[in-house]
Protein backbone atom coordinates (compact mmCIF):
# COMPACT_ATOMS: atom_id res chain seq x y z
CA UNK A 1 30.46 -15.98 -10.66
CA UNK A 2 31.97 -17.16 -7.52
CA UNK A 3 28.78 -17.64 -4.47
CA UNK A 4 29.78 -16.24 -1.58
CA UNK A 5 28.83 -19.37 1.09
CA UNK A 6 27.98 -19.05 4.71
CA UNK A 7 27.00 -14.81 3.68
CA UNK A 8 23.91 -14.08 5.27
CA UNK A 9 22.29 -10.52 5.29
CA UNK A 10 21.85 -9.84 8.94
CA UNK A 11 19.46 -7.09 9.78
CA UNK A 12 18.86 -6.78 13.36
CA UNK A 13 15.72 -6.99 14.98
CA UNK A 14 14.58 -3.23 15.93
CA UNK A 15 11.02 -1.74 16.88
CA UNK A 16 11.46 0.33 14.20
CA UNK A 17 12.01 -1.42 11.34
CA UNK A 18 9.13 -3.64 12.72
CA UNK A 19 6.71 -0.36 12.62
CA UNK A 20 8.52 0.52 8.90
CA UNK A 21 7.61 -3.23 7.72
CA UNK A 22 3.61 -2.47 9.16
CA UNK A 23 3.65 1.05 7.53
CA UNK A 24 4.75 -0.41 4.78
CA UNK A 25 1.93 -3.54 4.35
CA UNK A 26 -0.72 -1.39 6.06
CA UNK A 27 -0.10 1.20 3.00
CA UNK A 28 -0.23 -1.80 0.51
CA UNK A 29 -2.84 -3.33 1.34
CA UNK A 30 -5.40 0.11 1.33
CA UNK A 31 -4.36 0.64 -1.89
CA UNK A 32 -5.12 -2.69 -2.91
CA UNK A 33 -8.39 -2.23 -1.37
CA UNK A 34 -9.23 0.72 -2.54
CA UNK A 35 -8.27 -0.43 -6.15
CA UNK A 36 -10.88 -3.23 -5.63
CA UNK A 37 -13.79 -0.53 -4.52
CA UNK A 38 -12.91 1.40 -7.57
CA UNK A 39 -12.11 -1.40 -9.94
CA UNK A 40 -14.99 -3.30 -9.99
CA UNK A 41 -16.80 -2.73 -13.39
CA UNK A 42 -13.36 -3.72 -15.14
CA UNK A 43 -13.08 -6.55 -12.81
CA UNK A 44 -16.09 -8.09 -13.76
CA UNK A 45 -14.87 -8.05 -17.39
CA UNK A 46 -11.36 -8.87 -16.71
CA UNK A 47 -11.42 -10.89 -13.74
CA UNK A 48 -14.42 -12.00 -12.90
CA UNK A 49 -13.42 -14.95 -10.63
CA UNK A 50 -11.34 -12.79 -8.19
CA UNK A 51 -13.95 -10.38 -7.35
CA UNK A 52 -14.66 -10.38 -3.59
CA UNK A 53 -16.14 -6.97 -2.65
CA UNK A 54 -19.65 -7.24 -3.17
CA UNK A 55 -19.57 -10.55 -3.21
CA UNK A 56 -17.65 -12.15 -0.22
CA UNK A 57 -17.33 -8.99 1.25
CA UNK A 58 -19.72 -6.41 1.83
CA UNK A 59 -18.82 -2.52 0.44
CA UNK A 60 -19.12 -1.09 3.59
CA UNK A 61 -16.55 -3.60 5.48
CA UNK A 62 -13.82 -3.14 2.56
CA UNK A 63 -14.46 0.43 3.02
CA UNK A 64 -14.16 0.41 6.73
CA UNK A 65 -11.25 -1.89 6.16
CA UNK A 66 -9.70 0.57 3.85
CA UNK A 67 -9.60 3.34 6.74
CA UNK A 68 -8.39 0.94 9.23
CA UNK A 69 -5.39 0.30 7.44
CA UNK A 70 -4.77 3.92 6.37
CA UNK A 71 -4.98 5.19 9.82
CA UNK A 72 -2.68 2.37 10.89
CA UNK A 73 0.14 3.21 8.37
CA UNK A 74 0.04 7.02 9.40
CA UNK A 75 0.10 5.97 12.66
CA UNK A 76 3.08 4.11 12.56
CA UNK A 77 4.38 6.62 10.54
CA UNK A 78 4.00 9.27 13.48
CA UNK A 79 5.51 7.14 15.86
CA UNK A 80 8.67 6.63 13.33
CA UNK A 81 8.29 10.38 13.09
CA UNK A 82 8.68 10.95 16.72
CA UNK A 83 12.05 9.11 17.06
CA UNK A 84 13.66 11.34 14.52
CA UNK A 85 12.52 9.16 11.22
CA UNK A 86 10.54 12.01 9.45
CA UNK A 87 11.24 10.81 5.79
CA UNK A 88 8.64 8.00 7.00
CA UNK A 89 5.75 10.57 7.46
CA UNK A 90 6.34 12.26 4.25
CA UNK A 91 6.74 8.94 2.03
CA UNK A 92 3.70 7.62 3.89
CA UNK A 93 1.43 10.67 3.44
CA UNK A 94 2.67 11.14 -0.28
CA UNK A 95 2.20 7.34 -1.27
CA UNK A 96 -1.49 7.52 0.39
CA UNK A 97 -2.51 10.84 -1.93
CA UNK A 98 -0.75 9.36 -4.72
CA UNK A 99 -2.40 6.28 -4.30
CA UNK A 100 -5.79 7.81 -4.05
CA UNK A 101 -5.47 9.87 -6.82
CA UNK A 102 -4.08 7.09 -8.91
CA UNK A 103 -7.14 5.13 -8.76
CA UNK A 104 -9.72 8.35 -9.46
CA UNK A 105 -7.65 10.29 -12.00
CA UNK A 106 -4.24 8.64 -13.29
CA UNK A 107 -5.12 4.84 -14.13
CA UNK A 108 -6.67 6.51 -17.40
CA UNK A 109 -3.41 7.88 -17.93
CA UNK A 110 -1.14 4.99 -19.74
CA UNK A 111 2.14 7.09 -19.04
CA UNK A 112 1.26 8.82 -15.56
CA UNK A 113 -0.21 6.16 -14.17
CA UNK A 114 2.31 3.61 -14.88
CA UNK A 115 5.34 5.93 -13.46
CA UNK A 116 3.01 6.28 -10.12
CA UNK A 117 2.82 2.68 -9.22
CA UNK A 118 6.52 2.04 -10.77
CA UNK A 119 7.87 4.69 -8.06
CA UNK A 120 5.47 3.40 -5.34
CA UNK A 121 6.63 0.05 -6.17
């Protein structure tokens, strides 16, 4: 295999893709969050040296915090939305419900709940 030298991937700098890249990390990390709120019996099992909510953090902060970031990624989103990027809406709203619903309802399911993160991934 024959490397390619001096090739460089060159993505422009746009406000867009800088609002995509924040819809993207603000989605990430409420899920993570929320994860943590709802994860914290197993974690004290599994992982008991990485717990920080309810420890480090109080409940109602990683809760709050959880919000913030929601209503930041669907924010972006809309904006995105507004200059003709609609996918982003849709992909943002459906990873936040399926995100939600993974950590109630599907983590108990080995084959649904793997596919969920897998595609969100």
């Amino acid at each position: 295999m024959m490397l390619m030298a001096g090739w460089v991937l060159h993505i422009p700098f746009s406000f867009n893709y800088t609002l995509l890249i924040c819809c993207v990390i603000a989605s990430a990390a409420a899920g993570n969050i929320w994860n943590d709120l709802n994860d914290q019996k197993a974690d004290l099992i599994n992982k008991p040296q990485k717990i920080w909510i309810g420890l480090h953090i109080p409940k109602i902060h990683a809760l709050t915090a959880y919000w913030v970031l929601v209503v930041w990624a669907i924010l972006f989103s809309l904006i995105l939305f507004f200059q003709g990027f609609s996918f982003v809406l849709v992909i943002t709203m459906i990873a936040q419900i399926s995100l939600f619903l993974y950590s109630i309802i599907f983590k108990r399911m080995a084959i649904a709940g793997n596919l969920i993160i897998s595609i969100l991934a």
